[in-house]
PDB file of N, CA and C in Angstrom:
ATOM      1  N   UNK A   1      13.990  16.531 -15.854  1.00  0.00           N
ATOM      2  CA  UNK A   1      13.336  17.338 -14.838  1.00  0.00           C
ATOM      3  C   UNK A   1      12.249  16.494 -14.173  1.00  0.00           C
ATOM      4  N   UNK A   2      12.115  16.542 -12.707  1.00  0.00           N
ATOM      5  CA  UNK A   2      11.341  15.614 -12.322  1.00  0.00           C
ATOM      6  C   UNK A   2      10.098  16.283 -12.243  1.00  0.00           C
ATOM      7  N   UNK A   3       8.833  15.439 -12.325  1.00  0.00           N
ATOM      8  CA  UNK A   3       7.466  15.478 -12.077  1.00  0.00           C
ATOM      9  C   UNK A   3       7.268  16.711 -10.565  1.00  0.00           C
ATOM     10  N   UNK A   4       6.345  17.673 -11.135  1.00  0.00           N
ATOM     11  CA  UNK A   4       5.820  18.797  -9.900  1.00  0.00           C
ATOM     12  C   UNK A   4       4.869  17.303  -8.936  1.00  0.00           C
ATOM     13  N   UNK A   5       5.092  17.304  -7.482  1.00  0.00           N
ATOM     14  CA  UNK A   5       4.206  16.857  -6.542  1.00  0.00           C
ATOM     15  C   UNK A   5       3.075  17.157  -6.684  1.00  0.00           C
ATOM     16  N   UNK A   6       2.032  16.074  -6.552  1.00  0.00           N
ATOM     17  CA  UNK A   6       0.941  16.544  -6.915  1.00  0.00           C
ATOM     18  C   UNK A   6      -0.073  16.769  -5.094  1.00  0.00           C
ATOM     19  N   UNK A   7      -0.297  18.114  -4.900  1.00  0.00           N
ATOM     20  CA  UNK A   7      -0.767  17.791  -3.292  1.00  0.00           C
ATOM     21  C   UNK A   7      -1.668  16.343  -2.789  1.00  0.00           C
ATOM     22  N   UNK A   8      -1.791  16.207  -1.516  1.00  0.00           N
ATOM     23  CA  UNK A   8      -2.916  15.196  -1.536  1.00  0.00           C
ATOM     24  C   UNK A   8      -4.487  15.571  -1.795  1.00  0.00           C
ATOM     25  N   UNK A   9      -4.650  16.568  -1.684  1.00  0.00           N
ATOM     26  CA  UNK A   9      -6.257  16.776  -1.658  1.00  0.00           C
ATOM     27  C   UNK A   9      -6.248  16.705  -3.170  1.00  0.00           C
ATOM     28  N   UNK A  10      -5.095  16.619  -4.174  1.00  0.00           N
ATOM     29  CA  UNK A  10      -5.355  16.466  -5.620  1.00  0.00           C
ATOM     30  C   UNK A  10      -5.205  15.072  -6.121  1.00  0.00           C
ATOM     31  N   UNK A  11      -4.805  14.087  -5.160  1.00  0.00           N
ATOM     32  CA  UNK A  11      -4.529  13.134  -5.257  1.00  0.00           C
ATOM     33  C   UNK A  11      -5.582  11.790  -5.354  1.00  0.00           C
ATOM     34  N   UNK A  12      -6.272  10.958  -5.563  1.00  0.00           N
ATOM     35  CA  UNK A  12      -6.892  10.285  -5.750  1.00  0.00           C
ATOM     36  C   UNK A  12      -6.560   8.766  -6.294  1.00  0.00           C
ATOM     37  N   UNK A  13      -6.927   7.543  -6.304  1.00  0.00           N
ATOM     38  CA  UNK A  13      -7.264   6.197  -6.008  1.00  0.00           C
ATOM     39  C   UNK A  13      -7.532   6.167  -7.392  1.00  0.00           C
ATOM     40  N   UNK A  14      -7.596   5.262  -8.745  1.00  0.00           N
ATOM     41  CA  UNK A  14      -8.289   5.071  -9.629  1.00  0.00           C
ATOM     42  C   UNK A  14      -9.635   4.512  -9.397  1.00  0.00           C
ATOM     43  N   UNK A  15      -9.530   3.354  -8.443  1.00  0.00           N
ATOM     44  CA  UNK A  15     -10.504   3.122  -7.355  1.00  0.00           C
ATOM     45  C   UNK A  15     -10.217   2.529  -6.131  1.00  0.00           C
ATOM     46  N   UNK A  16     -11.628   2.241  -5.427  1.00  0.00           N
ATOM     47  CA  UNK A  16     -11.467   1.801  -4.315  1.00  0.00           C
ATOM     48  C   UNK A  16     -11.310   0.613  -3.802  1.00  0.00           C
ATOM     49  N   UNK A  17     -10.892   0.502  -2.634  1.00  0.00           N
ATOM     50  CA  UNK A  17     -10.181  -0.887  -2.491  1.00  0.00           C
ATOM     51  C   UNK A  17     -11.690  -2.092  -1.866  1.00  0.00           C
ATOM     52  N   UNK A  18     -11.680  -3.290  -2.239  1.00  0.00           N
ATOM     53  CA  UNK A  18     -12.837  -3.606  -1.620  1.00  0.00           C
ATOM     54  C   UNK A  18     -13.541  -3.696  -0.847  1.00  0.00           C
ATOM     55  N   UNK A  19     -13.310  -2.852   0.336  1.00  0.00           N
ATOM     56  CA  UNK A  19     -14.251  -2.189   1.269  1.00  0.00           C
ATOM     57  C   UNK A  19     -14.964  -0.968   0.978  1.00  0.00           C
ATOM     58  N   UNK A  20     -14.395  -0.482  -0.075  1.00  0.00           N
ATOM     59  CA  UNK A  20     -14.996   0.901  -0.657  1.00  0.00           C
ATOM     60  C   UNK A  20     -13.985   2.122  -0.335  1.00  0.00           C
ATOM     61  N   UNK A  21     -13.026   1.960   0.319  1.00  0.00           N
ATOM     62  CA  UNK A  21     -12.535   2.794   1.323  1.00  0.00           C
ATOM     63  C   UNK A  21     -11.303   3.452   0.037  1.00  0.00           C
ATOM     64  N   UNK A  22     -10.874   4.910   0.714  1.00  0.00           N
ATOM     65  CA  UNK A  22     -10.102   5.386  -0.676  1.00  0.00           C
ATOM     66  C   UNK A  22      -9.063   5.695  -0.080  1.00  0.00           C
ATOM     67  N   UNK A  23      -7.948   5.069  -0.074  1.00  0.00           N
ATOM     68  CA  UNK A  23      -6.545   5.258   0.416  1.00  0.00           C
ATOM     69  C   UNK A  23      -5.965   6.777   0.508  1.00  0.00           C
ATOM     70  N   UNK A  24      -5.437   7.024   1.264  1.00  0.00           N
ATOM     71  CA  UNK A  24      -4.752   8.460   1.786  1.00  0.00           C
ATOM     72  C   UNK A  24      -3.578   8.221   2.178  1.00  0.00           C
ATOM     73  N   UNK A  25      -2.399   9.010   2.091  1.00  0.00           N
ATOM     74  CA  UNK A  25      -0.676   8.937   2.732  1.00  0.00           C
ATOM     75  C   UNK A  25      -1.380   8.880   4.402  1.00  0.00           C
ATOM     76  N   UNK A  26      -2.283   9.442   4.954  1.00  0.00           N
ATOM     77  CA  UNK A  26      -2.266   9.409   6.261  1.00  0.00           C
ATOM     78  C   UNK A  26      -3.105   8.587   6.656  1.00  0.00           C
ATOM     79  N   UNK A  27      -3.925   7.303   6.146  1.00  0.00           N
ATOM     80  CA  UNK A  27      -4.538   5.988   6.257  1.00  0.00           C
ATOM     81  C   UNK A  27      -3.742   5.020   6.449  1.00  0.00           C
ATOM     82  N   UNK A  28      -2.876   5.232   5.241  1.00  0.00           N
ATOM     83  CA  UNK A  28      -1.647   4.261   5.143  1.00  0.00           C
ATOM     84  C   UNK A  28      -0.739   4.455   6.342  1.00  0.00           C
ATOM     85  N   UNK A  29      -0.157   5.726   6.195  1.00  0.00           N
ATOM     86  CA  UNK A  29       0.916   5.866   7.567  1.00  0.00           C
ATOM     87  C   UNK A  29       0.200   5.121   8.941  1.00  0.00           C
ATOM     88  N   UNK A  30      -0.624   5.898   9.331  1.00  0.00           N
ATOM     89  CA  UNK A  30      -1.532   5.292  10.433  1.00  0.00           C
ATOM     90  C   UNK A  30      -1.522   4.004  11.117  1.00  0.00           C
ATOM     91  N   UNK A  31      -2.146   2.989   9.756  1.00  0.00           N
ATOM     92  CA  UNK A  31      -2.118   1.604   9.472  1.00  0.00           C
ATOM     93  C   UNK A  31      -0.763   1.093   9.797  1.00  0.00           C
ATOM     94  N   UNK A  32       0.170   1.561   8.875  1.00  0.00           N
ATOM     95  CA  UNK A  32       1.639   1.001   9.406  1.00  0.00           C
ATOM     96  C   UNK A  32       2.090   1.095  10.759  1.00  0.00           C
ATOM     97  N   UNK A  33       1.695   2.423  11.395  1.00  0.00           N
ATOM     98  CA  UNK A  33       2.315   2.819  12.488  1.00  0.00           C
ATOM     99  C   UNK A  33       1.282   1.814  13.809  1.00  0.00           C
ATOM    100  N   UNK A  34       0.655   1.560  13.323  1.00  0.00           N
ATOM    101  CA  UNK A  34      -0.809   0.744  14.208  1.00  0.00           C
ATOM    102  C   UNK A  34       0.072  -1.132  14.679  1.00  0.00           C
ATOM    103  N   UNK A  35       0.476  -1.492  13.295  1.00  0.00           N
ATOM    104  CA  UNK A  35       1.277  -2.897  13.001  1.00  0.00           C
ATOM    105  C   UNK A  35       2.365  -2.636  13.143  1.00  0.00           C
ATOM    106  N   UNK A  36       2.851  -1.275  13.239  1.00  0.00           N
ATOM    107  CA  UNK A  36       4.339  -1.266  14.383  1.00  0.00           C
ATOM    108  C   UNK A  36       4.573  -1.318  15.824  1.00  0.00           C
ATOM    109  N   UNK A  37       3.170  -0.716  16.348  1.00  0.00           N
ATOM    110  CA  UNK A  37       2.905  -1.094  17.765  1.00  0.00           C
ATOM    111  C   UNK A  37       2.478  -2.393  18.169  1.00  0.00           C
ATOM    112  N   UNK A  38       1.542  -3.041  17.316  1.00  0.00           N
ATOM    113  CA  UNK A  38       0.746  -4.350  17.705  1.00  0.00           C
ATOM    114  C   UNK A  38       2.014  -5.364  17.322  1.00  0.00           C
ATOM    115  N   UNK A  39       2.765  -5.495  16.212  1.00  0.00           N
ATOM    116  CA  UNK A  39       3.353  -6.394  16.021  1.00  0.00           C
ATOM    117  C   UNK A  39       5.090  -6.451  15.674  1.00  0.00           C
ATOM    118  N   UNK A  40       5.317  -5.211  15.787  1.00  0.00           N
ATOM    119  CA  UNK A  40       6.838  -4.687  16.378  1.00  0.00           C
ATOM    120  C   UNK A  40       7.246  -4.634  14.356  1.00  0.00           C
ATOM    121  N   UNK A  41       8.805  -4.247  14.291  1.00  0.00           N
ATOM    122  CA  UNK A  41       9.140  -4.227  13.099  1.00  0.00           C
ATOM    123  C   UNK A  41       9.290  -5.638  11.948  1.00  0.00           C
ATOM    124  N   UNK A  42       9.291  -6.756  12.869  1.00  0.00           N
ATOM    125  CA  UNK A  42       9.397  -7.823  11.828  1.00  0.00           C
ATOM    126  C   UNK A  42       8.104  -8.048  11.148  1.00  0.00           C
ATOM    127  N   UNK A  43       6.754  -7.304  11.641  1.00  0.00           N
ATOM    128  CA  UNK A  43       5.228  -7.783  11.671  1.00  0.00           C
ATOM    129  C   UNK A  43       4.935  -6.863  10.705  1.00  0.00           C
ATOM    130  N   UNK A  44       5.491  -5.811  10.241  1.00  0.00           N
ATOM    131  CA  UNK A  44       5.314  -5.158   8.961  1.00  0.00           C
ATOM    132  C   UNK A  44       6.075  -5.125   7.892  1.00  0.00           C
ATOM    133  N   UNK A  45       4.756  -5.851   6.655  1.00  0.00           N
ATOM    134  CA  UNK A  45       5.442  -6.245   5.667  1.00  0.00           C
ATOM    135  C   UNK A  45       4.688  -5.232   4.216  1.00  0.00           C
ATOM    136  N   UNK A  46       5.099  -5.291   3.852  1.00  0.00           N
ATOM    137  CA  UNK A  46       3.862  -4.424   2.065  1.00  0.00           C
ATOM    138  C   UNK A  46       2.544  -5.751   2.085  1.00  0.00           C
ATOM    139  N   UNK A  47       2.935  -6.867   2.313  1.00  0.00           N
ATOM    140  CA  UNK A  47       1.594  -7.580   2.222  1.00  0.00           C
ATOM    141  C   UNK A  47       0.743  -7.784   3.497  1.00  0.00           C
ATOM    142  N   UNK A  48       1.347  -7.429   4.484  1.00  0.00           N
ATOM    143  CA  UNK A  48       0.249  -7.767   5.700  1.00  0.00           C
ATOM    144  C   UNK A  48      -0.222  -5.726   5.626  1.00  0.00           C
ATOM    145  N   UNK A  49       0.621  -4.654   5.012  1.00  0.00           N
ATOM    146  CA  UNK A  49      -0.239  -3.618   5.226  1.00  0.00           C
ATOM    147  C   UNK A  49      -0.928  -3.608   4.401  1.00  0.00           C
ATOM    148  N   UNK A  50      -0.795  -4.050   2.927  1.00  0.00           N
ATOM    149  CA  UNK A  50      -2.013  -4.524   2.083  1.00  0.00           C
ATOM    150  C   UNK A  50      -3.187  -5.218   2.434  1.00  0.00           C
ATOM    151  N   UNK A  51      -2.640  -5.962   3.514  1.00  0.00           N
ATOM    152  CA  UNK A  51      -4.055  -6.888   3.753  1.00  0.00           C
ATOM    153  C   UNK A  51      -5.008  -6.070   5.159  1.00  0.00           C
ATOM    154  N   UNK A  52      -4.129  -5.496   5.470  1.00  0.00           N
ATOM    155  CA  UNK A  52      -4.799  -4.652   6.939  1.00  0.00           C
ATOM    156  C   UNK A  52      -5.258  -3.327   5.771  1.00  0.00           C
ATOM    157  N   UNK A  53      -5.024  -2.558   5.085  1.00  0.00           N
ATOM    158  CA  UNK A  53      -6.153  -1.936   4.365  1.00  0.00           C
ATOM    159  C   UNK A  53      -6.917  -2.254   3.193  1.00  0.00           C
ATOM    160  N   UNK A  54      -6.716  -3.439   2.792  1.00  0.00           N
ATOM    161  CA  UNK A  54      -7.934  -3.998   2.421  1.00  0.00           C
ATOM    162  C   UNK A  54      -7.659  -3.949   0.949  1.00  0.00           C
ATOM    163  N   UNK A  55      -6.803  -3.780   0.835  1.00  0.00           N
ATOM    164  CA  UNK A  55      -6.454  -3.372  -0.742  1.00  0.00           C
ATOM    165  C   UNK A  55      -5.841  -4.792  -2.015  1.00  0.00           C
ATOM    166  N   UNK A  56      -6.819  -4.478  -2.889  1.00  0.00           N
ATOM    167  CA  UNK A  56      -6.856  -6.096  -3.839  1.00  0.00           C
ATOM    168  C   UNK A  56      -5.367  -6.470  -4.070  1.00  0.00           C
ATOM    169  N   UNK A  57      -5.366  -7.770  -3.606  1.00  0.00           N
ATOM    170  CA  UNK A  57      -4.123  -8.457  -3.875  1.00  0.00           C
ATOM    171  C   UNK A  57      -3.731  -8.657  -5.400  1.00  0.00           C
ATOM    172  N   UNK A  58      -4.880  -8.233  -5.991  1.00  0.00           N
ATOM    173  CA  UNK A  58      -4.385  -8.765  -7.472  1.00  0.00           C
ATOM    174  C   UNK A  58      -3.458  -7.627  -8.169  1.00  0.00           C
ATOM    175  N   UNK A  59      -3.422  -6.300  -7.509  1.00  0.00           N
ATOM    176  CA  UNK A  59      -2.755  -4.783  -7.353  1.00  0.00           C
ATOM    177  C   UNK A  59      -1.066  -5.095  -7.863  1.00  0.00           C
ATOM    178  N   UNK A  60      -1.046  -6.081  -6.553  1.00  0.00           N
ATOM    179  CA  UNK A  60       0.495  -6.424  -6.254  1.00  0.00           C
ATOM    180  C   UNK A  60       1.388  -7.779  -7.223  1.00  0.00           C
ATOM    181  N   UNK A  61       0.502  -8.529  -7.899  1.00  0.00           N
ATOM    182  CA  UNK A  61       0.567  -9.463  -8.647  1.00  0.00           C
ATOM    183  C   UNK A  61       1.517  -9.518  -9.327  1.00  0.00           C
ATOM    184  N   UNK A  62       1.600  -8.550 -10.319  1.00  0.00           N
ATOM    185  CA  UNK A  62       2.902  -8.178 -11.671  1.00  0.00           C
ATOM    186  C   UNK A  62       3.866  -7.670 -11.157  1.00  0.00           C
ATOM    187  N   UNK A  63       3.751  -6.946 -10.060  1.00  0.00           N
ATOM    188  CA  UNK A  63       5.400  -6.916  -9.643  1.00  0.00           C
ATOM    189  C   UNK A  63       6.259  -7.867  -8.956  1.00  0.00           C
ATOM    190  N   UNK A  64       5.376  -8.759  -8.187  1.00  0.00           N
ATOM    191  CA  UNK A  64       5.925  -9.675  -7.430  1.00  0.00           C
ATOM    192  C   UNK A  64       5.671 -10.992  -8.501  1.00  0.00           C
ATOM    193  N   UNK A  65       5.251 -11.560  -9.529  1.00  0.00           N
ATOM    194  CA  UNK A  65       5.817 -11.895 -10.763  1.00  0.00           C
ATOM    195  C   UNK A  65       7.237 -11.708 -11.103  1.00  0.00           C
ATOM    196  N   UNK A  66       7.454 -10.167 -11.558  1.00  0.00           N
ATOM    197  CA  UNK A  66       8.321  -9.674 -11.920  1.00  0.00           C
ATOM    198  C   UNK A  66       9.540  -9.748 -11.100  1.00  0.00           C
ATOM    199  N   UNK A  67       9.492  -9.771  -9.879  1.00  0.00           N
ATOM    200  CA  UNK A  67      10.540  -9.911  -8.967  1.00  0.00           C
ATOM    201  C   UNK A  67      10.978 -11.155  -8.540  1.00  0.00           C
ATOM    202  N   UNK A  68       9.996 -11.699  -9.019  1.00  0.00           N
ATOM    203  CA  UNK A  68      10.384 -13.297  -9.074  1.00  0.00           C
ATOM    204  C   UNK A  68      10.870 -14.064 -10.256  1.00  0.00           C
ATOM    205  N   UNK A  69      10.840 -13.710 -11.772  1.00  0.00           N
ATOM    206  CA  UNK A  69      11.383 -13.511 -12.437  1.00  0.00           C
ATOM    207  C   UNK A  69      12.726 -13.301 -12.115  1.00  0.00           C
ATOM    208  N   UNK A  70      13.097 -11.625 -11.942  1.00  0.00           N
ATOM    209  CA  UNK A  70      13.648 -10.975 -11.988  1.00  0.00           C
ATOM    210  C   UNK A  70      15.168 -11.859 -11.076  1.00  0.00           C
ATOM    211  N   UNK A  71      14.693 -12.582  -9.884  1.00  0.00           N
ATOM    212  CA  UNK A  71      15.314 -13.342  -9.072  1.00  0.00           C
ATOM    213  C   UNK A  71      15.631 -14.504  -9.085  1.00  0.00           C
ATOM    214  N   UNK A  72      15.226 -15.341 -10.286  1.00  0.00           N
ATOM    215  CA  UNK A  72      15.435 -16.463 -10.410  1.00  0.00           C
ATOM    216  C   UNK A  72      16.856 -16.787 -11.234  1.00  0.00           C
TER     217      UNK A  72
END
């Protein structure tokens, strides 16, 4: 049985990213949709929207490890 959705206003960040700033589905969407206009579909990637909200690269580390692993 899958996991009940948890709303967003229940939703929360463990923390914040190093601007202080606390990620939201509609920050993020935004952001993407911002680097879909400025830089068309090849210009959005998970690491350039990581880096346009500011969010620690060290986040993304173990999976992209892992996928590199995983790919070798």
């Amino acid at each position: 049985m899958p996991k009940p959705v948890v709303p967003e206003d229940r939703r929360r960040r463990r923390r914040p990213t190093r601007s202080g700033t606390v990620l939201s589905e509609g920050l993020i969407v935004e952001t993407a949709l911002r680097m879909l206009r400025e830089h068309g579909s090849t210009g959005l990637t998970a690491r350039r929207l990581g880096l346009a909200l500011d969010v620690d690269g060290g986040d993304a580390t173990p999976c992209a490890r892992s996928r590199s692993v995983a790919l070798a």
